[in-house]
Protein backbone atom coordinates (compact mmCIF):
# COMPACT_ATOMS: atom_id res chain seq x y z
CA UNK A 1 10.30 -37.38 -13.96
CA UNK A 2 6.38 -38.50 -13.24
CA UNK A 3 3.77 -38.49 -16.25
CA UNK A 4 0.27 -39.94 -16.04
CA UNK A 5 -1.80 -40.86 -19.20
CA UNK A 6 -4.96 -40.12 -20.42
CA UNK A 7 -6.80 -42.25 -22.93
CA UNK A 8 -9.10 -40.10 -24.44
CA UNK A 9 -8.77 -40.83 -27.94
CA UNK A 10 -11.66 -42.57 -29.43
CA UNK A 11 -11.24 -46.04 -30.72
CA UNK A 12 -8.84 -49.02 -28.88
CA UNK A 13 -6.26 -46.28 -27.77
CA UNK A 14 -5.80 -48.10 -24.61
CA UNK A 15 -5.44 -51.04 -26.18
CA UNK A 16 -3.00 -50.00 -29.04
CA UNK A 17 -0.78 -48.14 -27.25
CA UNK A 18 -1.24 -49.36 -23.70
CA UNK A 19 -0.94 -52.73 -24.35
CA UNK A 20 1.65 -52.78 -27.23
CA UNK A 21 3.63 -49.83 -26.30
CA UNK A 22 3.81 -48.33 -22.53
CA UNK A 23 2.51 -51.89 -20.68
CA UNK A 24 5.65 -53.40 -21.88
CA UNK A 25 7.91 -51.35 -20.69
CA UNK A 26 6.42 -50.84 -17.56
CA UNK A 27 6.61 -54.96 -17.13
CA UNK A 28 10.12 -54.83 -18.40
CA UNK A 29 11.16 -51.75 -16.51
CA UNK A 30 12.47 -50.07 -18.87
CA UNK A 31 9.75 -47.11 -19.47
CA UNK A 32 12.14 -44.72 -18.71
CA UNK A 33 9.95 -42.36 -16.57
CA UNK A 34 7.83 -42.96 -13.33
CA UNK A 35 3.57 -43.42 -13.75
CA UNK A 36 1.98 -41.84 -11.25
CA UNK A 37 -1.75 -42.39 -13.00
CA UNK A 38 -3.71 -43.35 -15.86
CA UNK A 39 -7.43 -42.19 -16.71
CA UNK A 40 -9.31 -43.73 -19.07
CA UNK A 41 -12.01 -42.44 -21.09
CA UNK A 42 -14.85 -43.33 -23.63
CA UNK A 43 -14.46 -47.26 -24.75
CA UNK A 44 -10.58 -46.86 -23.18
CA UNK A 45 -12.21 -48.03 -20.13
CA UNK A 46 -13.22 -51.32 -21.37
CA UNK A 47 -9.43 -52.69 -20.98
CA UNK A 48 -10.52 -52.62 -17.26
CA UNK A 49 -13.01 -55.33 -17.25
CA UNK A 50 -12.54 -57.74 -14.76
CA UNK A 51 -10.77 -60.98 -17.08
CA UNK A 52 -9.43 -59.22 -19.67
CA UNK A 53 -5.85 -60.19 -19.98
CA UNK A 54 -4.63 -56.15 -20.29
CA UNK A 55 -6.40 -55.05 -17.85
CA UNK A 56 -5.16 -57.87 -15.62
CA UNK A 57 -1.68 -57.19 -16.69
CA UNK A 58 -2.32 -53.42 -15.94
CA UNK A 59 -3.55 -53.70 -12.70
CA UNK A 60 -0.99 -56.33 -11.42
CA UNK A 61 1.46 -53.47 -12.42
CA UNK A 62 -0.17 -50.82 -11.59
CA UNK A 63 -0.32 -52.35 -8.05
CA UNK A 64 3.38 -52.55 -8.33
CA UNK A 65 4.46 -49.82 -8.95
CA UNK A 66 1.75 -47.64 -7.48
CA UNK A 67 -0.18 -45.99 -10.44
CA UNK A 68 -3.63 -44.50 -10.29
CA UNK A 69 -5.99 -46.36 -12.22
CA UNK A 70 -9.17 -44.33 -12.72
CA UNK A 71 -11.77 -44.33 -14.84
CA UNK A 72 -14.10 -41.18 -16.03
CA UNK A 73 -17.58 -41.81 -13.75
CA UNK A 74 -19.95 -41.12 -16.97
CA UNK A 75 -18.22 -43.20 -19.53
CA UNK A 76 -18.06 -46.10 -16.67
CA UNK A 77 -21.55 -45.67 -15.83
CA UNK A 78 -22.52 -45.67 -20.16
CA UNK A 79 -20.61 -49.04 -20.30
CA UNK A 80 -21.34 -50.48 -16.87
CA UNK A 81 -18.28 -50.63 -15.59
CA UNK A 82 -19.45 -48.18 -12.61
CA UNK A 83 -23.10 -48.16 -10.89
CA UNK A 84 -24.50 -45.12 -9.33
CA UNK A 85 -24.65 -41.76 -10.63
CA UNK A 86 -21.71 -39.35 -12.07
CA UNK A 87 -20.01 -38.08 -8.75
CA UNK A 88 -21.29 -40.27 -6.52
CA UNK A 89 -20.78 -43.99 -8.06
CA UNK A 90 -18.80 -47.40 -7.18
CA UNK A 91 -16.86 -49.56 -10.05
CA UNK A 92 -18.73 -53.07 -10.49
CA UNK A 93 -16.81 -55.63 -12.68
CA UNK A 94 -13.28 -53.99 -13.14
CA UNK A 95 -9.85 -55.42 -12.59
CA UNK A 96 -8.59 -54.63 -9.37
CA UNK A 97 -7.52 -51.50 -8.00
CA UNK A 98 -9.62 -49.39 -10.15
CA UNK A 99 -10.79 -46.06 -9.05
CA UNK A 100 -13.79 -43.88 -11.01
CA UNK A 101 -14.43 -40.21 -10.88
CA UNK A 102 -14.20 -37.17 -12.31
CA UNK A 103 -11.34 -34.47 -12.74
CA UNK A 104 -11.81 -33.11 -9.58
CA UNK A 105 -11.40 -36.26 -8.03
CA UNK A 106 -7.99 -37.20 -10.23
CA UNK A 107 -6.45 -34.05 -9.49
CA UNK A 108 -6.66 -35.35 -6.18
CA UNK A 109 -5.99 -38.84 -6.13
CA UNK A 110 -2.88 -37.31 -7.58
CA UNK A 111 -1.84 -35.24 -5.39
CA UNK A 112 0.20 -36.84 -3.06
CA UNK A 113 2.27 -38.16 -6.05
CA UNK A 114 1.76 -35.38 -8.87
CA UNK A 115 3.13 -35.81 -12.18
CA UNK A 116 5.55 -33.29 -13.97
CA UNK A 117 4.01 -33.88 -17.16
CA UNK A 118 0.56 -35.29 -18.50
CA UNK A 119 0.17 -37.39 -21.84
CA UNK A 120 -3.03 -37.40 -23.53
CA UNK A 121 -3.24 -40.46 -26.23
């Protein structure tokens, strides 16, 4: 089975359960299901800054074991993670690997590898 994760809960959502919870398991191998993509929303997006140690560890998987990284174009663009405008912007100061849009442009990033289920947190 493929999921992908979406982190739009307000608050360190990422960081809680990303990084304490599903990151681990990924690392470990031992999630128990296949990733095909996470999107990140609101101040979720700030575990993708280029340096910090998550979104290091994230990406490094993520490149791995192929998972989507994207981030929502408006909430990059608030926090400037993204430059440009919504729909028509480029990431600036992310981890590797990141991609930014908007759910037109998940649904298809995914689709070549769609999931069976999707988990918002």
């Amino acid at each position: 089975m493929k999921v992908a994760y979406i982190f739009a809960t307000s608050g360190h959502t990422a960081s809680y359960k990303l990084g304490k919870m599903i990151l681990p398991q990924l690392e470990a191998g031992a999630h128990g299901v296949e990733v095909a993509g996470m999107m990140f929303f609101d101040d979720n997006n700030y575990v993708l800054r280029k340096g910090d140690p998550l979104g290091e560890r994230l990406a490094k998987v993520a490149k791995e074991q192929n998972i989507l990284l994207m981030m929502c174009d408006q909430c990059a663009i608030e926090r400037g993670l993204a430059t440009g405008e919504p729909g028509s912007c480029q990431v600036s100061g992310t981890v590797e690997g990141i991609h930014v849009g908007c759910f037109p442009d998940l649904y298809g990033a995914l689709s070549g590898n769609p999931p069976d289920q999707v988990i918002t947190l």
